[in-house]
Protein backbone atom coordinates (compact mmCIF):
# COMPACT_ATOMS: atom_id res chain seq x y z
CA UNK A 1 0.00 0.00 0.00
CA UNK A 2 1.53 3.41 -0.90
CA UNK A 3 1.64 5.84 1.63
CA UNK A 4 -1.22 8.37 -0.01
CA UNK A 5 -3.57 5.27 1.12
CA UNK A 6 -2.29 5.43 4.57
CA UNK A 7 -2.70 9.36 5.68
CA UNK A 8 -5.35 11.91 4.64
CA UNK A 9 -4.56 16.03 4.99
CA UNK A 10 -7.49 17.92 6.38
CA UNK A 11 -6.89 21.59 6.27
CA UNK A 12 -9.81 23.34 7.70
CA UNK A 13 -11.00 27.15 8.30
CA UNK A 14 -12.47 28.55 11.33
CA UNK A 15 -16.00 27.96 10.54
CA UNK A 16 -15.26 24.19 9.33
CA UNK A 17 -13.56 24.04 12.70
CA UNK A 18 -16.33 25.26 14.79
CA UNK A 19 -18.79 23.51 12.64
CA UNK A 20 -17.34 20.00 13.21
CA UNK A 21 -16.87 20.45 17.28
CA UNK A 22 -20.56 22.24 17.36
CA UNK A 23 -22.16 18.85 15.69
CA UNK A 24 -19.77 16.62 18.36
CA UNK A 25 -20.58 18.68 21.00
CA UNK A 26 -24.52 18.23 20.00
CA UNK A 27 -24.35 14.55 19.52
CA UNK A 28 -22.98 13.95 22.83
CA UNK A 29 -25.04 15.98 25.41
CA UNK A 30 -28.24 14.48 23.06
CA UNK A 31 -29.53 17.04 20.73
CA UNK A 32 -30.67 15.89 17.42
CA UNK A 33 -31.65 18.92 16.38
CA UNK A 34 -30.16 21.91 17.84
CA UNK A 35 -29.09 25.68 18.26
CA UNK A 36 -25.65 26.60 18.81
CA UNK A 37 -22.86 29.28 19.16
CA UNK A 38 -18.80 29.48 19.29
CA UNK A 39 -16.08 31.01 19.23
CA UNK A 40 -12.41 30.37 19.01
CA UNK A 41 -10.26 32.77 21.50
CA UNK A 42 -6.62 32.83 22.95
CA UNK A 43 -3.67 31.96 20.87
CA UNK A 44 -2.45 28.48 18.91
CA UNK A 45 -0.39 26.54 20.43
CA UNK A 46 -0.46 28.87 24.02
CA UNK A 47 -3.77 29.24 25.34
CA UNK A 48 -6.13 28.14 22.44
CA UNK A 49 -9.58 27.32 23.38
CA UNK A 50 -13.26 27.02 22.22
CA UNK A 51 -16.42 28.24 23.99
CA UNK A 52 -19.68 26.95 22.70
CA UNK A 53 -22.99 26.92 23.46
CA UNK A 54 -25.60 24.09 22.59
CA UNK A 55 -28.90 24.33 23.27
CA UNK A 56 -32.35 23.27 22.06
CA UNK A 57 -33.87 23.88 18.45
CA UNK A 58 -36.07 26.55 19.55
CA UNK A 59 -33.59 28.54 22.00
CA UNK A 60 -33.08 31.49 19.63
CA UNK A 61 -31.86 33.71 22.10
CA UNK A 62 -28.83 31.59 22.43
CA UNK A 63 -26.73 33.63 19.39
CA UNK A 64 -27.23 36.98 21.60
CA UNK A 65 -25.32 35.12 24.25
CA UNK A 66 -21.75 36.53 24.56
CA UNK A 67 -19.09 34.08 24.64
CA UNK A 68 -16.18 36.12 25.94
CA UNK A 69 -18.22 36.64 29.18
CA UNK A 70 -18.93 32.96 28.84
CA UNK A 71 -15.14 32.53 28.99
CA UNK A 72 -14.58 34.66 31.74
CA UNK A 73 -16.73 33.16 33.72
CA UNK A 74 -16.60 29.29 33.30
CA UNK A 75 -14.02 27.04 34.22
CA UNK A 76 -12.40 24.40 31.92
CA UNK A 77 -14.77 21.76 31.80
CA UNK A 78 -13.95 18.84 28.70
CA UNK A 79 -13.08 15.65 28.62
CA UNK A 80 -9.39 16.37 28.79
CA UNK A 81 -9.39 19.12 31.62
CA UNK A 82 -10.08 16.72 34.90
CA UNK A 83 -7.70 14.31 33.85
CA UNK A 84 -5.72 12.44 36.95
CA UNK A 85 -2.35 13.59 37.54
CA UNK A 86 -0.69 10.34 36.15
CA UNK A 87 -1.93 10.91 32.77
CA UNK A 88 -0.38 14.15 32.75
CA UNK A 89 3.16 14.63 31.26
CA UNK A 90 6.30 16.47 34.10
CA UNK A 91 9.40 17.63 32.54
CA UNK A 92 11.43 14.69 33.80
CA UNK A 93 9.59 12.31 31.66
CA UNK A 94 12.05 14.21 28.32
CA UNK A 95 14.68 11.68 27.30
């Protein structure tokens, strides 16, 4: 098998980006059909992160909701923020 059959490139914009992680983010709280808002803040690679918003299909209100408040205000809450300290990597793990 040659290696273009082994890897795919993905190159995606903001919207793509936020698209894709608004539809996860739906799917696994439960919403089939759904209203949503997000927004990418902070800087790649430093403090990068994604506040977003799910609600029902008739919650209209939720696009006047504003999302750097939001971020003020909420702690880090996914899947990867409460991990146990063992899974998390120390400087004196670097061969």
């Amino acid at each position: 098998m040659s290696q273009n059959n082994k890897r795919k490139i993905f190159k995606y914009n903001e919207d793509d980006i936020l698209e894709i992680l608004s539809e996860y983010l739906a799917e696994e709280t439960g919403f089939d059909t759904y209203q949503s808002t997000a927004i990418l803040l902070g800087t790649p690679g430093k403090d990068l992160r994604l506040i977003a918003v799910i609600g029902s299909e008739d919650d209209d209100d939720i696009t006047k909701l504003n999302l750097e408040d939001i971020d003020n205000e909420v702690n880090y809450n996914g899947t990867h923020s409460d991990l146990d300290d063992r899974f998390l990597f120390k400087g004196k793990n670097i061969k």
